[in-house]
N, C-alpha and C. Protein backbone atom coordinates (compact mmCIF):
# COMPACT_ATOMS: atom_id res chain seq x y z
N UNK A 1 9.71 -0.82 27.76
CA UNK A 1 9.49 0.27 26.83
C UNK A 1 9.30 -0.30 25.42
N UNK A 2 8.51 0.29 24.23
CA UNK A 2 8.22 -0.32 23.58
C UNK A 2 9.02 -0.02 22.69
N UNK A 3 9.62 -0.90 21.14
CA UNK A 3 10.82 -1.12 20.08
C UNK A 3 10.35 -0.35 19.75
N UNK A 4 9.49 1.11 19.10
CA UNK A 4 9.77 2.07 18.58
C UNK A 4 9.84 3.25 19.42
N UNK A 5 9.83 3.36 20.50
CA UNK A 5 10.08 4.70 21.14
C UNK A 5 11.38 4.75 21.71
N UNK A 6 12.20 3.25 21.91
CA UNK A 6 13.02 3.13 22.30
C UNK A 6 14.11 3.88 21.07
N UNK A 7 13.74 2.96 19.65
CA UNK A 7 14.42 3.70 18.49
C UNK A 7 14.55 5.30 18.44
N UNK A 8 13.35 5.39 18.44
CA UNK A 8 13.15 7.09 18.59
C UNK A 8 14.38 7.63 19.43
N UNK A 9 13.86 7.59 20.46
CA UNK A 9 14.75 8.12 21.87
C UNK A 9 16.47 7.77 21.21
N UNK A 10 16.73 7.07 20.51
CA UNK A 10 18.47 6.40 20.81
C UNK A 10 18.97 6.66 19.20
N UNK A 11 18.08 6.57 18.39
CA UNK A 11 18.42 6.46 17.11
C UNK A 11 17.63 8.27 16.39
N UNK A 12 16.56 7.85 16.06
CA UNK A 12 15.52 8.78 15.00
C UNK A 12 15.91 10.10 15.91
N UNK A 13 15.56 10.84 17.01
CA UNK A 13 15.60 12.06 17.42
C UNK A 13 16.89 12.82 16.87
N UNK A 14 18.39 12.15 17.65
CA UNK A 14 19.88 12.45 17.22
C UNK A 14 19.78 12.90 15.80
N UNK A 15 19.14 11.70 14.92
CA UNK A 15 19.84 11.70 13.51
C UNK A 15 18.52 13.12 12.94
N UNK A 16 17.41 12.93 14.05
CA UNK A 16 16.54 14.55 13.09
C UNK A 16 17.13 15.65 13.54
N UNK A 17 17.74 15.96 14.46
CA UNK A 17 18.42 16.92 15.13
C UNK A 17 19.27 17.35 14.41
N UNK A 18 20.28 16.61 13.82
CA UNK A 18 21.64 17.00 12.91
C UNK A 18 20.99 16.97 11.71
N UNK A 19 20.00 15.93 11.04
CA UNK A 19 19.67 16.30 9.51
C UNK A 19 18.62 17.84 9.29
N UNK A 20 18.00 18.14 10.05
CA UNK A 20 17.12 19.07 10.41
C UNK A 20 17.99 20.45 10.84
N UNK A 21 19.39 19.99 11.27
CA UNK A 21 19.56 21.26 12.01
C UNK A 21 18.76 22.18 13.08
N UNK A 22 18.55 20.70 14.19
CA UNK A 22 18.20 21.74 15.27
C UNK A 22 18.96 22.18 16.28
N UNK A 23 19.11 23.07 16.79
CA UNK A 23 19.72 23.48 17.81
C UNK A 23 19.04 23.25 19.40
N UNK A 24 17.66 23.57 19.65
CA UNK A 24 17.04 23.19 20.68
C UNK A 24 16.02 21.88 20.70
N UNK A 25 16.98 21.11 21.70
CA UNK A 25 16.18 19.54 21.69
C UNK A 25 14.63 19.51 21.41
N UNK A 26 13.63 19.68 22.24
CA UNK A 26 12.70 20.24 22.66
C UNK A 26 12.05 20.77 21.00
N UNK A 27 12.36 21.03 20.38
CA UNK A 27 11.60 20.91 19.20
C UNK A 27 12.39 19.99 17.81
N UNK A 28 12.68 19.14 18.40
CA UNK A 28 13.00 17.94 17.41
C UNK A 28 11.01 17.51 17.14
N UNK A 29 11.00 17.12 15.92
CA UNK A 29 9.74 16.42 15.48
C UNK A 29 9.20 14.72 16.54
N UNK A 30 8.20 15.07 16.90
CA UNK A 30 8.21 13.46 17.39
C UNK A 30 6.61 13.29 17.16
N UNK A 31 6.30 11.69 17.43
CA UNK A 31 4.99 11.59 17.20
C UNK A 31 4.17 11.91 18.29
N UNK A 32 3.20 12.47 18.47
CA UNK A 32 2.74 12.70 19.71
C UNK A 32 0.93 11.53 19.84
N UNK A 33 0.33 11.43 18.62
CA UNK A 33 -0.86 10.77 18.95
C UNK A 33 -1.59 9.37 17.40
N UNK A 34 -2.06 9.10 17.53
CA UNK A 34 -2.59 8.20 15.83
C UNK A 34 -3.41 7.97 16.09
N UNK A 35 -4.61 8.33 15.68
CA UNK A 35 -5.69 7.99 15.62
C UNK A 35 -6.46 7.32 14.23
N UNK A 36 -7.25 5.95 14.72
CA UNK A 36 -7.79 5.33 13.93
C UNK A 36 -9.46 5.58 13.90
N UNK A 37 -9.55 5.39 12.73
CA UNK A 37 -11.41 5.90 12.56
C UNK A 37 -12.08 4.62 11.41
N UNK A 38 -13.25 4.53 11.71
CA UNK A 38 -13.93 4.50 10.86
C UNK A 38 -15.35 4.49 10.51
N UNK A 39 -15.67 4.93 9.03
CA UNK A 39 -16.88 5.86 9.20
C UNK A 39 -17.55 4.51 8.79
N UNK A 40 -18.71 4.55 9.68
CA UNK A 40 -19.84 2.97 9.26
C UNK A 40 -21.26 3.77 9.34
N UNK A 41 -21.06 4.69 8.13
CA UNK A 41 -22.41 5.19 7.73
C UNK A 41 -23.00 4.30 7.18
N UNK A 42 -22.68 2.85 6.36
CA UNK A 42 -23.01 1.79 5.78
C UNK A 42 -24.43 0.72 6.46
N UNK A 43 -23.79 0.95 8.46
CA UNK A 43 -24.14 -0.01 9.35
C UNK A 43 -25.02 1.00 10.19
N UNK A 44 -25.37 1.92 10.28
CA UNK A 44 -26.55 3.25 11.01
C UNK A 44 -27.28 2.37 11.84
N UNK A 45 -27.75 1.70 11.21
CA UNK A 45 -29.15 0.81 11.91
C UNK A 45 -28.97 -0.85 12.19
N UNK A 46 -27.39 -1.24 11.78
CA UNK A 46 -27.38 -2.47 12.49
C UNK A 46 -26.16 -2.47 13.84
N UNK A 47 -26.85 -2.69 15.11
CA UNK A 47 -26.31 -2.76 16.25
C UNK A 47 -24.66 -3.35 16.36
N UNK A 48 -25.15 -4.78 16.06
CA UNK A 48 -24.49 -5.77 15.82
C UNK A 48 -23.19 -5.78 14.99
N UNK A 49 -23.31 -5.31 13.69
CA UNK A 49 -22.66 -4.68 12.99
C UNK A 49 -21.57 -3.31 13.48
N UNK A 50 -21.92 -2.48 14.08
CA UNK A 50 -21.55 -1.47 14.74
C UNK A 50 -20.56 -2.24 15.79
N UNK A 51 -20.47 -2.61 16.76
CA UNK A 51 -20.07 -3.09 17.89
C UNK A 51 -18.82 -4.48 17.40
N UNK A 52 -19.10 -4.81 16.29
CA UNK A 52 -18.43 -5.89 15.64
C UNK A 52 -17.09 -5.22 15.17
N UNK A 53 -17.49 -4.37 14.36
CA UNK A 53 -16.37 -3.31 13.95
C UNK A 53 -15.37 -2.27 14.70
N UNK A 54 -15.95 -1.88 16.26
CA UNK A 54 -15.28 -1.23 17.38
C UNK A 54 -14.61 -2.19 18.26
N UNK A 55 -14.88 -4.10 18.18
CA UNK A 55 -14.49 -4.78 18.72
C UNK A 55 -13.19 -4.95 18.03
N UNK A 56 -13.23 -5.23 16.66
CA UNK A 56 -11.85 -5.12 15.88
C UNK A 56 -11.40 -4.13 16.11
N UNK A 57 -11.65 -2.88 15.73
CA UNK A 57 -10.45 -1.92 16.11
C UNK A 57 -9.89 -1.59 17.36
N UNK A 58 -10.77 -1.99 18.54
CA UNK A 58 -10.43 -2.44 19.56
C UNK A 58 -9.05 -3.17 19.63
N UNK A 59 -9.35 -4.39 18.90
CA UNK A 59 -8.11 -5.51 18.56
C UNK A 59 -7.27 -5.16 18.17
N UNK A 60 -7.20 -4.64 17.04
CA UNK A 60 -5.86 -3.77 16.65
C UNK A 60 -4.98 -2.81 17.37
N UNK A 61 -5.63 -1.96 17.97
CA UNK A 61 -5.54 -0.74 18.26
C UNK A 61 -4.53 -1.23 19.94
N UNK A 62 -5.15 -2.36 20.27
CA UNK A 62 -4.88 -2.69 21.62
C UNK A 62 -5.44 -1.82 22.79
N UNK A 63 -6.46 -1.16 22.64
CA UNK A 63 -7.13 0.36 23.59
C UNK A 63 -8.85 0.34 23.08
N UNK A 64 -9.48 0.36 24.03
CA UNK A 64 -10.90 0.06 23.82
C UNK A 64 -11.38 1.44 22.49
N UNK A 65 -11.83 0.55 21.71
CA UNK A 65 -12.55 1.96 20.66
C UNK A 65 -14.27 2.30 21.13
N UNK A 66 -14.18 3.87 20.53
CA UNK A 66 -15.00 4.43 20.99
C UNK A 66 -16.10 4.80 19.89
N UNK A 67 -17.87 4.67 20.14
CA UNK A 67 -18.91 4.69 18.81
C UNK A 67 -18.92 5.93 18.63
N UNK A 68 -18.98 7.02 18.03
CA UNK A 68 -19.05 8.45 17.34
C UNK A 68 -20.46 8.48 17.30
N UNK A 69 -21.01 9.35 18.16
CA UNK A 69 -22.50 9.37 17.88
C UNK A 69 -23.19 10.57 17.31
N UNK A 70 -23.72 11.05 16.23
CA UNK A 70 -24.27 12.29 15.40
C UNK A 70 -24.72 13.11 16.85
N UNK A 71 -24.53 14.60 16.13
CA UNK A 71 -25.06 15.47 17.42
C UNK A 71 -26.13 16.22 16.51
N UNK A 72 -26.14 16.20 15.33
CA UNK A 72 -27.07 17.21 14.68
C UNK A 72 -27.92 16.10 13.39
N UNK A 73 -28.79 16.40 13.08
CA UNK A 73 -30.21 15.20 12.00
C UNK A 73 -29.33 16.36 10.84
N UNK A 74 -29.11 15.26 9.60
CA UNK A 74 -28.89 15.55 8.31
C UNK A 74 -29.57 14.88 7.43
N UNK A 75 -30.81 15.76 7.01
CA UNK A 75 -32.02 14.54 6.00
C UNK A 75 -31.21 14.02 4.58
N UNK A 76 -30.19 15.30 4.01
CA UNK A 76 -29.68 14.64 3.38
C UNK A 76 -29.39 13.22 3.13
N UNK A 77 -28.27 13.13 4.28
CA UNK A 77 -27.55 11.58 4.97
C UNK A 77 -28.39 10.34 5.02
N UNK A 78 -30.23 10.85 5.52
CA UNK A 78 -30.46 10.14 6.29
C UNK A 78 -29.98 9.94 7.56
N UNK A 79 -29.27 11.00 7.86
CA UNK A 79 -29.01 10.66 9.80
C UNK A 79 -29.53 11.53 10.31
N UNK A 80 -30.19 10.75 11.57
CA UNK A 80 -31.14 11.49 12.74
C UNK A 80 -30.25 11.89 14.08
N UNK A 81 -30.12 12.77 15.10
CA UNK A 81 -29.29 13.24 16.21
C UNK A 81 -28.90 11.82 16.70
N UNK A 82 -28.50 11.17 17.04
CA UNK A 82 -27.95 10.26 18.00
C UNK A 82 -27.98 8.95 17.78
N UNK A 83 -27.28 9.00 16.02
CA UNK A 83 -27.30 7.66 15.51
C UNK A 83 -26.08 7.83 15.51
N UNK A 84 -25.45 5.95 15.47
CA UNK A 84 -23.96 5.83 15.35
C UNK A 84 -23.26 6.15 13.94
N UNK A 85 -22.00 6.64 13.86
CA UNK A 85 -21.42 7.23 12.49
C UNK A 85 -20.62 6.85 12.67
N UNK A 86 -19.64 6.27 13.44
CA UNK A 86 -18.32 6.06 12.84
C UNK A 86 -17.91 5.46 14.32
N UNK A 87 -16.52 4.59 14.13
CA UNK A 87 -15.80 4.06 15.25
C UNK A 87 -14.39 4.76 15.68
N UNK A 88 -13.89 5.54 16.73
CA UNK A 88 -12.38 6.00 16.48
C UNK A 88 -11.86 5.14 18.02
N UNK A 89 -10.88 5.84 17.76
CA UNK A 89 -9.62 5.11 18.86
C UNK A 89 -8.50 6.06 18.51
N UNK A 90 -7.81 6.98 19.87
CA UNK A 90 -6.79 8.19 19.85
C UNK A 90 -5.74 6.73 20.54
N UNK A 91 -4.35 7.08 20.08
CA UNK A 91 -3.66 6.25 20.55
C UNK A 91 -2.11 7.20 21.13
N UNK A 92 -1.88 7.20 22.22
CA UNK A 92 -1.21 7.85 22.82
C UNK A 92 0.35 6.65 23.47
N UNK A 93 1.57 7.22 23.55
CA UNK A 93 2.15 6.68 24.40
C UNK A 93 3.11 5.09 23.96
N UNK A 94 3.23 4.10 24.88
CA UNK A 94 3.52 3.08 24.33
C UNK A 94 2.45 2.19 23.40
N UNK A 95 1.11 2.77 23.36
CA UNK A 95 0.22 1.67 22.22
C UNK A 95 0.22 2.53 21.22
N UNK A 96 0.68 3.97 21.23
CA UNK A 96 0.72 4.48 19.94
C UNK A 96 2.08 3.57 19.24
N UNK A 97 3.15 3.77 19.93
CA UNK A 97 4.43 3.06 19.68
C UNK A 97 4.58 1.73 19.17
N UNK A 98 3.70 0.75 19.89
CA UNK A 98 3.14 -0.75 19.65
C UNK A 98 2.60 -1.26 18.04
N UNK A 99 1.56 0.30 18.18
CA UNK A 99 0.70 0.44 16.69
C UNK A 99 1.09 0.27 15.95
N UNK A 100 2.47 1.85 15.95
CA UNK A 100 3.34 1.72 14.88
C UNK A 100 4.17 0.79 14.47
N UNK A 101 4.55 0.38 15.25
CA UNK A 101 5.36 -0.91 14.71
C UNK A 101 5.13 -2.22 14.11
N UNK A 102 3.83 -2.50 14.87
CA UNK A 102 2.79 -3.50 13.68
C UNK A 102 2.35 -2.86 12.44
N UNK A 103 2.34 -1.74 12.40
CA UNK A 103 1.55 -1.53 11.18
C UNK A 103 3.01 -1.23 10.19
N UNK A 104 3.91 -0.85 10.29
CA UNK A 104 4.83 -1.09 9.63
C UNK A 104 5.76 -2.07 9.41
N UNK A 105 5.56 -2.66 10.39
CA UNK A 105 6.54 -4.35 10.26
C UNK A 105 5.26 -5.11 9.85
N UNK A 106 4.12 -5.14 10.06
CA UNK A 106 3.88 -6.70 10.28
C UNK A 106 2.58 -6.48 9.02
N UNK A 107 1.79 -5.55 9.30
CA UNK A 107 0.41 -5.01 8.45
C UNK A 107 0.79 -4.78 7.00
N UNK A 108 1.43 -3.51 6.81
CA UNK A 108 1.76 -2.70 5.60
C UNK A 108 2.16 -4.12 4.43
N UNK A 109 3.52 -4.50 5.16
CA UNK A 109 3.97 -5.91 4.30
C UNK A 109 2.68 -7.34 3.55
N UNK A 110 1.69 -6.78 4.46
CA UNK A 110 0.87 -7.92 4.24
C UNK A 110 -0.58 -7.70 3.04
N UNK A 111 -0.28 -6.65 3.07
CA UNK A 111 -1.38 -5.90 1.78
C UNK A 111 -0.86 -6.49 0.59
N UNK A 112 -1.76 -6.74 -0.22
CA UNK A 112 -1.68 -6.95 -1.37
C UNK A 112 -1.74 -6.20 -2.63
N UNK A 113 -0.46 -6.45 -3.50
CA UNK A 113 -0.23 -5.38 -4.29
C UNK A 113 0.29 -4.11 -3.43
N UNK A 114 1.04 -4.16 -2.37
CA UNK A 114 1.48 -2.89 -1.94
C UNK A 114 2.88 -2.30 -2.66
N UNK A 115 2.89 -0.74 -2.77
CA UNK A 115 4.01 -0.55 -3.65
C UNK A 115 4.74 0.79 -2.84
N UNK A 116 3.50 0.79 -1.40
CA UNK A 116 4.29 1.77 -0.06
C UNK A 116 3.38 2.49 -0.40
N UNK A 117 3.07 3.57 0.38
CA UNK A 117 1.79 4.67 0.78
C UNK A 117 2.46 5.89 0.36
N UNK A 118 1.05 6.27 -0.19
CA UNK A 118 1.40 7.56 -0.90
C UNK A 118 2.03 8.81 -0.48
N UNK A 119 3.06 9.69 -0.74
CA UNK A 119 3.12 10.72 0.55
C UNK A 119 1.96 12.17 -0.02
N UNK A 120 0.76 11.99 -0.58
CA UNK A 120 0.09 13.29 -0.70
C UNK A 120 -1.12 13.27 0.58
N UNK A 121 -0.74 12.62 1.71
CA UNK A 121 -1.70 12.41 3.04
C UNK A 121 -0.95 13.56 3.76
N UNK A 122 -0.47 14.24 3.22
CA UNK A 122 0.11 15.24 4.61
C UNK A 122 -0.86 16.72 4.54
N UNK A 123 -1.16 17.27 5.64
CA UNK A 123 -2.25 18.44 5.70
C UNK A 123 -1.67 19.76 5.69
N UNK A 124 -0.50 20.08 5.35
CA UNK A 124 0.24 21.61 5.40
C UNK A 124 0.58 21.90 6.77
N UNK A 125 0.13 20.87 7.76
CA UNK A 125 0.74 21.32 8.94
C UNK A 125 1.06 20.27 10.02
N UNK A 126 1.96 19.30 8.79
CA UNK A 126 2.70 18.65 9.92
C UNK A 126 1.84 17.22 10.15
N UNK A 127 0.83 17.13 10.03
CA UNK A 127 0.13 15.41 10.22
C UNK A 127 -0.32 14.69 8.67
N UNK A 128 -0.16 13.46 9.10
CA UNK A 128 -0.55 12.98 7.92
C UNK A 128 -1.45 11.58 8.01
N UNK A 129 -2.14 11.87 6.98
CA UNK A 129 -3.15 10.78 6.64
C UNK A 129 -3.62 9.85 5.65
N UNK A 130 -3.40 8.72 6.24
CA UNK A 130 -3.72 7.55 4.75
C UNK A 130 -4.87 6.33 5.68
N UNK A 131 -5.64 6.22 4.15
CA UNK A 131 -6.57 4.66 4.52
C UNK A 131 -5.83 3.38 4.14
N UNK A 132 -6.26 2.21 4.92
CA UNK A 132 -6.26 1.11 4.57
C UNK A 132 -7.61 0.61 3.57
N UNK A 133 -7.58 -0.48 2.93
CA UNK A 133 -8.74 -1.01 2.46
C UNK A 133 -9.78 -2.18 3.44
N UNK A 134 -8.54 -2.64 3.72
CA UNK A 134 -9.25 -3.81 5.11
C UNK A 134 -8.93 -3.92 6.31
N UNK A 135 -9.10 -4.48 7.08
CA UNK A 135 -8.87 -4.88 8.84
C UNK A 135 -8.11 -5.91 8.45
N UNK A 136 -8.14 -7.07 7.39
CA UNK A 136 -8.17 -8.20 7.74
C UNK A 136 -5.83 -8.14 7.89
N UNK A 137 -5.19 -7.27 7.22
CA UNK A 137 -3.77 -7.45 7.12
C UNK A 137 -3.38 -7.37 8.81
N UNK A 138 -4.02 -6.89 9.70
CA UNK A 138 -3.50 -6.97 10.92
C UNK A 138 -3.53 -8.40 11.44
N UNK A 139 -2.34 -9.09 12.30
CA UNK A 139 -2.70 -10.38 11.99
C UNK A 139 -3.87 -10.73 13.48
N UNK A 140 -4.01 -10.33 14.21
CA UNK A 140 -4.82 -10.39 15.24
C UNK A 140 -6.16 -10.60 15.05
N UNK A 141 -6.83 -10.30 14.02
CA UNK A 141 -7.78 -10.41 13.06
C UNK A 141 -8.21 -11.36 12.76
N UNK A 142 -9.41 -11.76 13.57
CA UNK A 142 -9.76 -13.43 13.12
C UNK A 142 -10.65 -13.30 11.95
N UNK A 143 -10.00 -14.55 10.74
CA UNK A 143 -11.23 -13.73 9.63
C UNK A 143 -12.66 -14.11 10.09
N UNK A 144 -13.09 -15.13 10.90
CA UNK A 144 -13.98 -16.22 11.14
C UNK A 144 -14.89 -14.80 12.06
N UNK A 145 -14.12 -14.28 12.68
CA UNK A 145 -15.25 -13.25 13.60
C UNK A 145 -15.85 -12.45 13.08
N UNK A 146 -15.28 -11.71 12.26
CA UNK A 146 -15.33 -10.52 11.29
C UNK A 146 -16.84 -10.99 10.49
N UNK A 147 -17.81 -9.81 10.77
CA UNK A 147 -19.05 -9.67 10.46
C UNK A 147 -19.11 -8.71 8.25
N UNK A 148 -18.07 -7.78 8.44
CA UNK A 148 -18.02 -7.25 7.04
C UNK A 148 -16.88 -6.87 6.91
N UNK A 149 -15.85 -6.87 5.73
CA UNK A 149 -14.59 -6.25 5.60
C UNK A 149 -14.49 -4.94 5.51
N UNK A 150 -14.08 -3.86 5.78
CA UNK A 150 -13.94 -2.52 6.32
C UNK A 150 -12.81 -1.92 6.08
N UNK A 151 -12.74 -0.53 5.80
CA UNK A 151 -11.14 0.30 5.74
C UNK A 151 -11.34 0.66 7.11
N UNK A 152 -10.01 1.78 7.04
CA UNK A 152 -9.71 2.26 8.07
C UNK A 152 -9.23 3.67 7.55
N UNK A 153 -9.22 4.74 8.61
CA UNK A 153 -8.77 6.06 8.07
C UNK A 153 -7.53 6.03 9.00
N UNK A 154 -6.27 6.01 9.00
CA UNK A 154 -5.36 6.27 10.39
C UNK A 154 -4.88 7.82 9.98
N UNK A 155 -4.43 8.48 11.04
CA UNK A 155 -4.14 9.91 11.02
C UNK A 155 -2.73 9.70 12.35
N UNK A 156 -2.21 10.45 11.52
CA UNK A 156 -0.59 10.64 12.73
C UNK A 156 -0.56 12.27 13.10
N UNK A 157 -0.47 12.66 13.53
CA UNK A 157 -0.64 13.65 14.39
C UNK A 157 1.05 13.93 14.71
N UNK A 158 1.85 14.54 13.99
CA UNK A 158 3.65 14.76 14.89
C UNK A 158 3.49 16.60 15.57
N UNK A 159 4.26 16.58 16.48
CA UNK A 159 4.35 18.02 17.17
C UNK A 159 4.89 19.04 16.04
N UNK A 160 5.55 18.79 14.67
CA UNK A 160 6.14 19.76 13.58
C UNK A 160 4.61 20.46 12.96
N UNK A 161 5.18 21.95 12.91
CA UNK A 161 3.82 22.43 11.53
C UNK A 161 4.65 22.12 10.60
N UNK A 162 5.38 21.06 10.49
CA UNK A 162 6.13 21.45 8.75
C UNK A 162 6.07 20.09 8.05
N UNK A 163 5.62 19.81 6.98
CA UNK A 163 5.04 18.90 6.59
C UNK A 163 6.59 18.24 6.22
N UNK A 164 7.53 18.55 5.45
CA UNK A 164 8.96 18.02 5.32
C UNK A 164 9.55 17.69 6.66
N UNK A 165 9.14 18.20 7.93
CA UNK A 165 9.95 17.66 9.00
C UNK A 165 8.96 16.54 9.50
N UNK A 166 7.85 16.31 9.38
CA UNK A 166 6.83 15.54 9.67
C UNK A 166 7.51 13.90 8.86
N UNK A 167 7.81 14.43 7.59
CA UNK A 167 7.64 13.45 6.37
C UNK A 167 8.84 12.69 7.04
N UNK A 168 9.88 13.28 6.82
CA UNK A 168 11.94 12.67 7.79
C UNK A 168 11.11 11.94 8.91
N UNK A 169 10.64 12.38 9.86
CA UNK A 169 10.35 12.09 11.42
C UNK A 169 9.85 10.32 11.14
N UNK A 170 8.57 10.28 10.04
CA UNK A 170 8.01 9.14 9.39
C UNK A 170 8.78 7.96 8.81
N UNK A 171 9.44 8.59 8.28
CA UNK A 171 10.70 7.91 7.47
C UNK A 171 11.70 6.89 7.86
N UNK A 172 12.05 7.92 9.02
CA UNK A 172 13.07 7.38 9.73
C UNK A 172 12.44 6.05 10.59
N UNK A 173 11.02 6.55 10.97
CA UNK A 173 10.67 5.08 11.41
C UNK A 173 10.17 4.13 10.43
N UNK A 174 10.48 4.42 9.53
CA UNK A 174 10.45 2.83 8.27
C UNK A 174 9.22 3.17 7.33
N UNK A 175 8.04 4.30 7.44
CA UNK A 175 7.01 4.11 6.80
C UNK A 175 7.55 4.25 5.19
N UNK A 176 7.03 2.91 4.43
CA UNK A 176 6.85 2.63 3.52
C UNK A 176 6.37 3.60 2.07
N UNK A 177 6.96 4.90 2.24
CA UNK A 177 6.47 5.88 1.35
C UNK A 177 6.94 5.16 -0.05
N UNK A 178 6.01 5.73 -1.27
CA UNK A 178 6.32 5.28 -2.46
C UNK A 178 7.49 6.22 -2.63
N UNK A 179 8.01 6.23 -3.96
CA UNK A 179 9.09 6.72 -4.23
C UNK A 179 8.64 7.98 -5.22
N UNK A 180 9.30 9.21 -5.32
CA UNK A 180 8.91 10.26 -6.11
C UNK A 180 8.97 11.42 -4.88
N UNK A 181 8.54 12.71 -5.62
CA UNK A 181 8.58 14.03 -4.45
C UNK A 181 8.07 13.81 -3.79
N UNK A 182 7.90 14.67 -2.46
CA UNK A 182 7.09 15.31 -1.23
C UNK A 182 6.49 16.45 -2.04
N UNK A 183 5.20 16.52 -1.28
CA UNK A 183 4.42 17.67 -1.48
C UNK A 183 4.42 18.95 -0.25
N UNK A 184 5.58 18.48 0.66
CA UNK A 184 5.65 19.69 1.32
C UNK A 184 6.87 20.32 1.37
């Protein structure tokens, strides 16, 4: 079983239960999914490029990533129906668990100039969302392979609509929030 679900399960649930005041287990806050994205409107027309960037997040992610392909032509954009837009990866289970724990033990620490992530990523109902600037802080990351340096969008997804029980649930597993209010 993997070191953060195990925490969860033995530690984080108990202590949201009594700080939360819940009475029925069954809606204690937990994480349910994280999904990583990213938009390579940049790379439309290079193959190579495209596939380079789903191979890394692949790497990271530990779960094959998937190309996002346009369903509708926006002349605006420049995009035509069934060009590539973006790379994601839904992470469920023990590689959601895995994720988290690299990206808070091993990633987050490794940014430069980090001073902890902002908490105004939360959506009024319970998930929250922040970018990275690069791939390269994951250490799995060969810089030598890596075709262009790239963000990332990650999104956490918890079973709470309540952005304060979302925020505790986060917390408790170590994310690196800056210091100052919540916005929920």
């Amino acid at each position: 079983m993997a070191r953060f679900k195990e925490k969860y399960l033995a530690e984080i649930a108990p202590a949201l239960q009594k700080d939360l005041e819940i009475k029925n287990v069954m809606q204690t806050p937990k994480l349910e999914k994280i999904i990583i994205s990213v938009g390579t409107g940049f790379a439309m027309k290079d193959t190579k490029l495209i596939q380079n960037i789903a191979d890394t997040i692949s790497t990271i992610a530990g779960q094959r990533a998937t190309v996002v392909i346009t369903k509708k032509s926006i002349a605006g954009f420049k995009v035509r129906e069934g060009m590539p837009v973006g790379i994601r990866v839904t992470l469920r289970g023990e590689n959601m668990y895995n994720f988290l724990d690299k990206l808070i033990s091993i990633a987050l620490p490794r940014t430069k100039d980090f001073r902890g992530i902002k908490r105004n990523g939360f959506d009024g109902r319970g998930n929250f969302n922040f970018g990275l600037t690069e791939q390269l802080i994951f250490p799995e990351v060969d810089y030598d392979s890596i075709m262009q340096i790239h963000g990332m969008n990650i999104t956490m997804v918890t079973s709470t609509e309540s952005d304060t029980e979302a925020y505790a649930l986060l917390e408790k597993f170590g994310m690196p929030f800056t210091k100052g209010s919540t916005n929920g």
